[in-house]
Structures are given as C-alpha cells and as structure tokens.
PDB file of N, CA and C in Angstrom:
ATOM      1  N   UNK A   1     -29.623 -73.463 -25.941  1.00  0.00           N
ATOM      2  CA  UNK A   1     -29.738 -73.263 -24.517  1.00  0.00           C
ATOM      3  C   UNK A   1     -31.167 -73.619 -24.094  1.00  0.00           C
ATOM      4  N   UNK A   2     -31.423 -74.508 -22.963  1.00  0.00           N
ATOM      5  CA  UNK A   2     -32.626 -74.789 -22.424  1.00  0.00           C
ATOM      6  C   UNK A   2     -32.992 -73.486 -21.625  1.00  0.00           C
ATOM      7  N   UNK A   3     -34.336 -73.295 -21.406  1.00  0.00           N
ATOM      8  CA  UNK A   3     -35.057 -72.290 -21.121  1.00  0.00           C
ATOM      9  C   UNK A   3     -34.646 -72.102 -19.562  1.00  0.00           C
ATOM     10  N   UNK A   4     -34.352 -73.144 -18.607  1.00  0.00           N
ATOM     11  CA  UNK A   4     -34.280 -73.660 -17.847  1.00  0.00           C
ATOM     12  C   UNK A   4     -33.064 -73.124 -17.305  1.00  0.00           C
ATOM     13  N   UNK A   5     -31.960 -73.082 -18.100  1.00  0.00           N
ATOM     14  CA  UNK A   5     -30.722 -72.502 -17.889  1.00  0.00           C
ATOM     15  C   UNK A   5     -30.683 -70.843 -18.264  1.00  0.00           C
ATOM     16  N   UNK A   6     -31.706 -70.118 -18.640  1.00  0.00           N
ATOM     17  CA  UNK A   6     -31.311 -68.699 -18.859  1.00  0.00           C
ATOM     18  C   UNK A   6     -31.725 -67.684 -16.957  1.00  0.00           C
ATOM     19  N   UNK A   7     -30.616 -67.056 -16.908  1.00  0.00           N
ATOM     20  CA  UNK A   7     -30.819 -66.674 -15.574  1.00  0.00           C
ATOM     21  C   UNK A   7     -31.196 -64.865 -15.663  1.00  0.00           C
ATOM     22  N   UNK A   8     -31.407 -64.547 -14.117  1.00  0.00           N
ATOM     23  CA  UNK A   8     -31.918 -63.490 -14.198  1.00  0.00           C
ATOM     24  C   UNK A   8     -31.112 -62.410 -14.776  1.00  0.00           C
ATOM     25  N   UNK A   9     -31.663 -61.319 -14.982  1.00  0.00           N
ATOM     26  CA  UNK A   9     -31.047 -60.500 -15.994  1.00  0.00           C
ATOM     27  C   UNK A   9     -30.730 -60.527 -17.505  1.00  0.00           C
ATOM     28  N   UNK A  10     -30.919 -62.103 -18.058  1.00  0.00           N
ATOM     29  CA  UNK A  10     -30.415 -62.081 -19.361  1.00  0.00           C
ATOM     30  C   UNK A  10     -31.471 -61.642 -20.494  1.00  0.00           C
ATOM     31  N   UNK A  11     -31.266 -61.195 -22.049  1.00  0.00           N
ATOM     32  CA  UNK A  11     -31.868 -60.386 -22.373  1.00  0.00           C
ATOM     33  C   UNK A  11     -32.560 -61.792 -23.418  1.00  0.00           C
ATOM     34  N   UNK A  12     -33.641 -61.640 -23.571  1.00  0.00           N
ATOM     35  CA  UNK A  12     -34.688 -62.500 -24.876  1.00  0.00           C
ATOM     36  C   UNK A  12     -35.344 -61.524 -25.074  1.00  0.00           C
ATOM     37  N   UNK A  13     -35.821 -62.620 -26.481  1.00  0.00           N
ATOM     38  CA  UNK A  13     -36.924 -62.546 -27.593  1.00  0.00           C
ATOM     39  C   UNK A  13     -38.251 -63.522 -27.493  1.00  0.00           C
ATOM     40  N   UNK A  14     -39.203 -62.940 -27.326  1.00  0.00           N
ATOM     41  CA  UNK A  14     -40.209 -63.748 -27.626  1.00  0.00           C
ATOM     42  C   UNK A  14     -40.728 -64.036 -28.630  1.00  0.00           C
ATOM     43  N   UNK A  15     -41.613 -65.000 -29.237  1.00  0.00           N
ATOM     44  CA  UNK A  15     -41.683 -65.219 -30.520  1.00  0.00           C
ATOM     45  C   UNK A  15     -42.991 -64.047 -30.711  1.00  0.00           C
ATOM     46  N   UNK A  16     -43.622 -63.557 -30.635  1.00  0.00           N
ATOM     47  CA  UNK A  16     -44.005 -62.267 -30.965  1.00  0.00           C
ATOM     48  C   UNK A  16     -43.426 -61.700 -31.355  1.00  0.00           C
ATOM     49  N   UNK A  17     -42.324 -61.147 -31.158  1.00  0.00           N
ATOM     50  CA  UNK A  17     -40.929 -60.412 -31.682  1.00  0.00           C
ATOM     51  C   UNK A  17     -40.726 -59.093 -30.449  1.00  0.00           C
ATOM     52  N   UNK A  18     -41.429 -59.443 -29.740  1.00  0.00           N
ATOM     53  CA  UNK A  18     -40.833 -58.647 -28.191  1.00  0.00           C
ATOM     54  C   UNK A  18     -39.986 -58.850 -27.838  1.00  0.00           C
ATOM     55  N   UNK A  19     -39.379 -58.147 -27.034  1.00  0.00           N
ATOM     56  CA  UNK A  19     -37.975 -58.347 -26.037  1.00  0.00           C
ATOM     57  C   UNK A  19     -38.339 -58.295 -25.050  1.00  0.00           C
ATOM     58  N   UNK A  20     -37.336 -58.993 -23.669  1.00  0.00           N
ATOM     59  CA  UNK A  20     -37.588 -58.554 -22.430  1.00  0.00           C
ATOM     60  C   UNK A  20     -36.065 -59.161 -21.675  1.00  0.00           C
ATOM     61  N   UNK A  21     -36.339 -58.701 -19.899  1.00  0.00           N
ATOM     62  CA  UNK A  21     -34.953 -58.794 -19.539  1.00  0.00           C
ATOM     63  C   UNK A  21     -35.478 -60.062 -18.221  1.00  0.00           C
ATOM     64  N   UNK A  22     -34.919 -60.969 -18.022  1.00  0.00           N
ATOM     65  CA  UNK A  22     -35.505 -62.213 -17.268  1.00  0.00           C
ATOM     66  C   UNK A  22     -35.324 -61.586 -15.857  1.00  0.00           C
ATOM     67  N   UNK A  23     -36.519 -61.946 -14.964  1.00  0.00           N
ATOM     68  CA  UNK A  23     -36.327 -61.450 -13.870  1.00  0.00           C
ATOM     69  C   UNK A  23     -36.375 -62.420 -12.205  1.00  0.00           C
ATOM     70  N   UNK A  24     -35.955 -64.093 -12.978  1.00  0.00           N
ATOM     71  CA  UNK A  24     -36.023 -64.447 -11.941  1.00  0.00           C
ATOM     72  C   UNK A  24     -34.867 -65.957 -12.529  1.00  0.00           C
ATOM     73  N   UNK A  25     -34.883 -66.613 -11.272  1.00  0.00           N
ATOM     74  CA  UNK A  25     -34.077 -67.712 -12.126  1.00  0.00           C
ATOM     75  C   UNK A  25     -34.663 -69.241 -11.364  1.00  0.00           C
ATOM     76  N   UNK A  26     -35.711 -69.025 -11.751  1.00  0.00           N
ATOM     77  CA  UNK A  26     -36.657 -70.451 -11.449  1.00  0.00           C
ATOM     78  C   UNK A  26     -36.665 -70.949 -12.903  1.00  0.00           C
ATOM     79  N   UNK A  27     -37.200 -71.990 -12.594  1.00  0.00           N
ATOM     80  CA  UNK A  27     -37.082 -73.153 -13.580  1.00  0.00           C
ATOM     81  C   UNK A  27     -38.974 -73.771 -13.559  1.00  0.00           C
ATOM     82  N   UNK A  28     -39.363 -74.124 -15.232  1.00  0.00           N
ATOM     83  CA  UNK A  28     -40.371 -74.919 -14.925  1.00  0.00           C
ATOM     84  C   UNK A  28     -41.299 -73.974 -16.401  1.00  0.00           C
ATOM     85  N   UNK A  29     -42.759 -74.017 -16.387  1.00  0.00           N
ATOM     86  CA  UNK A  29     -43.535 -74.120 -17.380  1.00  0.00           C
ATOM     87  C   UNK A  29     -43.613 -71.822 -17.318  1.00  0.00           C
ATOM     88  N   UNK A  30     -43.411 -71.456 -16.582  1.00  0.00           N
ATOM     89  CA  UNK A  30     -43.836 -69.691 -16.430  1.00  0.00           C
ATOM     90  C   UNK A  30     -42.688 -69.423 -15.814  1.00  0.00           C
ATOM     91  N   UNK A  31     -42.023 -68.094 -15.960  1.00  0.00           N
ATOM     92  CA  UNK A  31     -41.073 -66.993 -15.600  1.00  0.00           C
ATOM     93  C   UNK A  31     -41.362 -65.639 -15.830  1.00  0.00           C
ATOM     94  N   UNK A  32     -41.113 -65.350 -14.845  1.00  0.00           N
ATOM     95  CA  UNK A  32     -41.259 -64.048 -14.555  1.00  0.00           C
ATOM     96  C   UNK A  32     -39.964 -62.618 -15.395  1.00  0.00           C
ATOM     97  N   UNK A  33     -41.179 -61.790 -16.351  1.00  0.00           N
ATOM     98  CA  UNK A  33     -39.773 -61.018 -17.429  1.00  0.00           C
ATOM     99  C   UNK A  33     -40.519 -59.707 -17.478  1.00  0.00           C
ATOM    100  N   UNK A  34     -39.516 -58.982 -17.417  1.00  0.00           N
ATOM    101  CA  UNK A  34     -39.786 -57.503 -17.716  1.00  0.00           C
ATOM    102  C   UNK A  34     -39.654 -57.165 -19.614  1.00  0.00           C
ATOM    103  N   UNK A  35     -41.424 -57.499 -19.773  1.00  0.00           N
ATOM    104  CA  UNK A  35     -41.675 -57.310 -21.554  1.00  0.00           C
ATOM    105  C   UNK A  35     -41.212 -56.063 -21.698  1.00  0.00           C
ATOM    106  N   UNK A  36     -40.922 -55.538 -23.062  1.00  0.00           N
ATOM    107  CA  UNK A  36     -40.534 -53.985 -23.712  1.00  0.00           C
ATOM    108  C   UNK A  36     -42.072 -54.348 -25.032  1.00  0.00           C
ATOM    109  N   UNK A  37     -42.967 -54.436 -24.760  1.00  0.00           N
ATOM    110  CA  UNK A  37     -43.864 -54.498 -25.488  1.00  0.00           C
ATOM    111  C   UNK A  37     -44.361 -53.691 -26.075  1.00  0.00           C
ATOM    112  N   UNK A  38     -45.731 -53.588 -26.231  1.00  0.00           N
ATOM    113  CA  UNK A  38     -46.491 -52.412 -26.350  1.00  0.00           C
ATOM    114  C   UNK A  38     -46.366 -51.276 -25.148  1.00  0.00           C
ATOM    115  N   UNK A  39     -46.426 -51.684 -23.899  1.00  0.00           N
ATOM    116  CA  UNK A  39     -46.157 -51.194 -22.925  1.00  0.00           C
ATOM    117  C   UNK A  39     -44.851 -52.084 -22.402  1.00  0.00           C
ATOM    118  N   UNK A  40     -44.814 -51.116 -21.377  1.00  0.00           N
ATOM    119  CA  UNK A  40     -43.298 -51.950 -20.523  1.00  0.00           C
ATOM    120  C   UNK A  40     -44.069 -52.619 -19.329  1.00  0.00           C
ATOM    121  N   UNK A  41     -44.126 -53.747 -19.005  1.00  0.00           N
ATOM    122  CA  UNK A  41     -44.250 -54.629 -17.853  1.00  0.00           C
ATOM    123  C   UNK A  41     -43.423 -55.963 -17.498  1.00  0.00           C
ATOM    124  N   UNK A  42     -43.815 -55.866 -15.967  1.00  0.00           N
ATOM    125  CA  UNK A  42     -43.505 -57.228 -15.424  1.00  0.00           C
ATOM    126  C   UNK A  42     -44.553 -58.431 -15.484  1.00  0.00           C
ATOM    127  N   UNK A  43     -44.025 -59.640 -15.779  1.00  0.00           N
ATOM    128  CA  UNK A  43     -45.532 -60.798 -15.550  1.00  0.00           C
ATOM    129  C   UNK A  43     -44.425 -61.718 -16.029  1.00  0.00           C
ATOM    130  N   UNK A  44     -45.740 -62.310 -15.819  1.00  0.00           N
ATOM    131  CA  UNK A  44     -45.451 -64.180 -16.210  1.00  0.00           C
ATOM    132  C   UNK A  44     -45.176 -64.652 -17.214  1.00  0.00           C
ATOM    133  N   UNK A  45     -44.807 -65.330 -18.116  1.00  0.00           N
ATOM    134  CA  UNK A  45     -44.646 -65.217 -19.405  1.00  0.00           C
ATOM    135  C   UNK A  45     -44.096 -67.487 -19.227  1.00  0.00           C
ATOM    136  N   UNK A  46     -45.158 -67.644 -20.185  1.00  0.00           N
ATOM    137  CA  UNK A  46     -44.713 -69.167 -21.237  1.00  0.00           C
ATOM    138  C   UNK A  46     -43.710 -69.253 -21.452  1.00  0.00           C
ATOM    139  N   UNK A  47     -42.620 -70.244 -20.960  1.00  0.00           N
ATOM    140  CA  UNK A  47     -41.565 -70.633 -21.009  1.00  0.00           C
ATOM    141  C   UNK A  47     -41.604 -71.252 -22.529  1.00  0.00           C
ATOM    142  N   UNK A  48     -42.269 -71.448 -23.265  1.00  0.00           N
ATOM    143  CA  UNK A  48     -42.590 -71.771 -24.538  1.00  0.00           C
ATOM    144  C   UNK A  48     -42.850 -70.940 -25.363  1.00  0.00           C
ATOM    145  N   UNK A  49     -42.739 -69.481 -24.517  1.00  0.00           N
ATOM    146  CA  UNK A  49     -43.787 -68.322 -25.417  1.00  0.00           C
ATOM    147  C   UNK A  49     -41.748 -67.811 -25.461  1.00  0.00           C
ATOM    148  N   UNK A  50     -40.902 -68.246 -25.092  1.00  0.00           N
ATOM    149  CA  UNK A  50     -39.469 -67.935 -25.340  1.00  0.00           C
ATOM    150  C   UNK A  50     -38.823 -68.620 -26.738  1.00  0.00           C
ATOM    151  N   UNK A  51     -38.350 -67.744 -27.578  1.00  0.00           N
ATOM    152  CA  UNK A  51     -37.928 -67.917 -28.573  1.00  0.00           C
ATOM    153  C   UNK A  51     -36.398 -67.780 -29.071  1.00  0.00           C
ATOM    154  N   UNK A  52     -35.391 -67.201 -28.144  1.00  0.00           N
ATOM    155  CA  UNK A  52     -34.464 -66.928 -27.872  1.00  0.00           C
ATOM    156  C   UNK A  52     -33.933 -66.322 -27.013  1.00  0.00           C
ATOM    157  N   UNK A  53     -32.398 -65.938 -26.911  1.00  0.00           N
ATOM    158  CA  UNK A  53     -31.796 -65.510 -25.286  1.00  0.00           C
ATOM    159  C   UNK A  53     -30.667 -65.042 -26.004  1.00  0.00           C
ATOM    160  N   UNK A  54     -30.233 -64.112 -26.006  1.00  0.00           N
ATOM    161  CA  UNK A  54     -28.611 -62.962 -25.802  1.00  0.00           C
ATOM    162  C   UNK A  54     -27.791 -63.722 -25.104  1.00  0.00           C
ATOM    163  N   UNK A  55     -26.941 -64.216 -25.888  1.00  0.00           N
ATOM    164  CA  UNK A  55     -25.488 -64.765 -24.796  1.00  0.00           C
ATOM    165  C   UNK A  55     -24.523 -64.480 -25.310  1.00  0.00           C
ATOM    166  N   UNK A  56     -23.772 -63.262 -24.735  1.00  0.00           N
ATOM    167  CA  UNK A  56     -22.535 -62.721 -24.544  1.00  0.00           C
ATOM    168  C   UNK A  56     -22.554 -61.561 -26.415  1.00  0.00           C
ATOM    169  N   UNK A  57     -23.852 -61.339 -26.497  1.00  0.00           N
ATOM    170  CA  UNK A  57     -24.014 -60.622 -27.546  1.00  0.00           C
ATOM    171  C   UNK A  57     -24.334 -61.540 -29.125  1.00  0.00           C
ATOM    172  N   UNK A  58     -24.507 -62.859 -28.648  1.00  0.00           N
ATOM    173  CA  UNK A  58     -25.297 -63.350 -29.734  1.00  0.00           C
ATOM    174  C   UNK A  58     -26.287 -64.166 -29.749  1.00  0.00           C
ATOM    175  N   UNK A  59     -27.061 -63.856 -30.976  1.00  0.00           N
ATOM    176  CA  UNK A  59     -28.906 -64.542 -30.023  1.00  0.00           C
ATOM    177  C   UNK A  59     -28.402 -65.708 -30.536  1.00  0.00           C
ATOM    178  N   UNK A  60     -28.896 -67.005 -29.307  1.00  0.00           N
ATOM    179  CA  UNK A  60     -29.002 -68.336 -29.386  1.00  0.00           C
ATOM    180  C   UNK A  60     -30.463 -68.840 -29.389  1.00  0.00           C
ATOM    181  N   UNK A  61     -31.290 -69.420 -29.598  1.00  0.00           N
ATOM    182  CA  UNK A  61     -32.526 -70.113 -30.129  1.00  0.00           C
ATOM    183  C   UNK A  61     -32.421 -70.738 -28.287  1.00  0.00           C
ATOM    184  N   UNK A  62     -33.617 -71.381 -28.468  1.00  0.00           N
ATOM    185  CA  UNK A  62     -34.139 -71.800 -26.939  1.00  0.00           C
ATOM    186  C   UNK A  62     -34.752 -73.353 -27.181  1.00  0.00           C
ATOM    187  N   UNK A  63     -33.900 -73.844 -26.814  1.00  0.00           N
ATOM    188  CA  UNK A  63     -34.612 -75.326 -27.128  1.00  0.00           C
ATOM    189  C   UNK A  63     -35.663 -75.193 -25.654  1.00  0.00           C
ATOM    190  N   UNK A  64     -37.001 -76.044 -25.893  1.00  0.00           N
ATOM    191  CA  UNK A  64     -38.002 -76.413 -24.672  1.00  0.00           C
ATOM    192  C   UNK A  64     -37.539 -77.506 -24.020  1.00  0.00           C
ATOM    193  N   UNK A  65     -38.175 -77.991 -22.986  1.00  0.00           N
ATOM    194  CA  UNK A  65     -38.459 -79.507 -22.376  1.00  0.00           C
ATOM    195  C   UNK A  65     -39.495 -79.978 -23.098  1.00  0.00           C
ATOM    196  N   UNK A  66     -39.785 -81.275 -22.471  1.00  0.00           N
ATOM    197  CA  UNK A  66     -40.801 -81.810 -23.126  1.00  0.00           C
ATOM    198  C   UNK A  66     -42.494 -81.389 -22.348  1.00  0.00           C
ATOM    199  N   UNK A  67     -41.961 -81.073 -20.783  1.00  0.00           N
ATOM    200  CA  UNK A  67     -43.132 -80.964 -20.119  1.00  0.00           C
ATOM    201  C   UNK A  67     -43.337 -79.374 -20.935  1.00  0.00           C
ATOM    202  N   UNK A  68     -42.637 -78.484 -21.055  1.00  0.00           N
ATOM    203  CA  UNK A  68     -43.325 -77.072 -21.751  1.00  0.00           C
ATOM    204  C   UNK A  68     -43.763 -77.194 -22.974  1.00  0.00           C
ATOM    205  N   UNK A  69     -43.427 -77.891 -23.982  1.00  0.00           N
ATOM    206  CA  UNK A  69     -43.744 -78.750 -24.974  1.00  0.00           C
ATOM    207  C   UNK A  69     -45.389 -79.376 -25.088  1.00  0.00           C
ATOM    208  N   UNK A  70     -45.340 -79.735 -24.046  1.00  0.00           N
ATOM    209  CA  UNK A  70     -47.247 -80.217 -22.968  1.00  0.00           C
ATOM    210  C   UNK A  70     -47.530 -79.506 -23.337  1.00  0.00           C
ATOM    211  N   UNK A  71     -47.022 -78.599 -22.394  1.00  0.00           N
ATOM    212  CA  UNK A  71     -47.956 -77.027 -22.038  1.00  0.00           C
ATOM    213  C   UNK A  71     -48.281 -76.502 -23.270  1.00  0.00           C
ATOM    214  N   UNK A  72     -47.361 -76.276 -23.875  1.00  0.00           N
ATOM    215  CA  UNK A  72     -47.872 -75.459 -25.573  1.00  0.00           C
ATOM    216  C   UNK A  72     -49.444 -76.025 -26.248  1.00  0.00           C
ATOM    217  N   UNK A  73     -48.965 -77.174 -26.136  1.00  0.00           N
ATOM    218  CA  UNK A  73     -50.082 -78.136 -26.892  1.00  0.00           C
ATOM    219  C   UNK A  73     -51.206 -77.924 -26.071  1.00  0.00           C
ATOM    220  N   UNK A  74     -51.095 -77.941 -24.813  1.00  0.00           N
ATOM    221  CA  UNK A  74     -52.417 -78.090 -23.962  1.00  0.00           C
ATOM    222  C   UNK A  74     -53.279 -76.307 -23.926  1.00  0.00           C
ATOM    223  N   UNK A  75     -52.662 -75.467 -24.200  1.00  0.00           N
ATOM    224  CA  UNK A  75     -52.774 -73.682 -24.454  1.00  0.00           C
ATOM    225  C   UNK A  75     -53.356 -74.059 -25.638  1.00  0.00           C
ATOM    226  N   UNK A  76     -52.679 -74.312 -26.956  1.00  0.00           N
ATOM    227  CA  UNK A  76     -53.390 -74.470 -28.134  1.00  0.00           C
ATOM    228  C   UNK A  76     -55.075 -74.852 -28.177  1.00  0.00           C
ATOM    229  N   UNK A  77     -54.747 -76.027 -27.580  1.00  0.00           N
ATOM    230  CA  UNK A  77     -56.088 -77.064 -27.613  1.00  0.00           C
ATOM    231  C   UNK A  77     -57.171 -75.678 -27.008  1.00  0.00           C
ATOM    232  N   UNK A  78     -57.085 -75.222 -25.923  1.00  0.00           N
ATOM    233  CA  UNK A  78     -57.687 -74.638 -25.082  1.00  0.00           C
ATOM    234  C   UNK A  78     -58.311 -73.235 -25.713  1.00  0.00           C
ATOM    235  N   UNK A  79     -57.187 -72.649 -26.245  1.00  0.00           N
ATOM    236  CA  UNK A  79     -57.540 -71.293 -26.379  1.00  0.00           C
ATOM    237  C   UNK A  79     -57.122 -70.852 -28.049  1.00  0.00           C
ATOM    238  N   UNK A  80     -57.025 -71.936 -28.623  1.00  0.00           N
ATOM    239  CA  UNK A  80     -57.080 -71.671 -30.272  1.00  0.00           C
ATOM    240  C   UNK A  80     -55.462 -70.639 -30.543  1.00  0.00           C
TER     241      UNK A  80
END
C-alpha cells in the first residue's frame, strides 16, 4: 500500500516501532498522526518515517514514492 492511499483513522507502525492512528487524509511528503509513543501526541510525522499500516487486521508494509524517497535522503544528508 502507498503511503498516499492510507486514510484517516487507519492504524500504523512507524519504523521506530511506535504506533499511531492517521489523522488526516492528505497526500504528499508529512501527515498528520496521533503517536502512542513515549507520550501520546498529535504532529507531523515523515511519510517515510511510515513503516506499515493495519488493513482489515493485517499489517501490510508501506511502499514510498519516489519524491518521499528525496525527502529521506535529503533528512539524512542534513541531520545524520
């Protein structure tokens, strides 16, 4: 499933190994998710920093685009 296609409410994994519940259904490089982290919050979150998605009770993997794909690389370069 492209990142692109997961809509609001559905449940992921980030590759941290966090969870959260999607809270919007825009499309593009950031989305907005309610983390279960260390703390519980809302924010922005790397559409690249998504590692999987819950569909219909089984985790599916998250393929990227190529432009979030950029983005990864261009975060790396930047901030190690």
């Amino acid at each position: 499933m492209k990142t692109n296609d997961i809509k609001k409410g559905m449940r992921i994994q980030l590759f941290n190994g966090w969870y959260g519940t999607m809270m919007d259904n825009a499309k593009g490089n950031t989305r907005m998710v309610d983390v279960e982290g260390t703390y519980r919050e809302i924010g922005s979150v790397y559409s690249h920093d998504i590692a999987a998605v819950f569909v219909n009770g089984q985790m599916t993997r998250v393929e990227h685009t190529p432009a979030q794909l950029k983005c990864k690389q261009m975060n790396a370069a930047l901030f190690g």
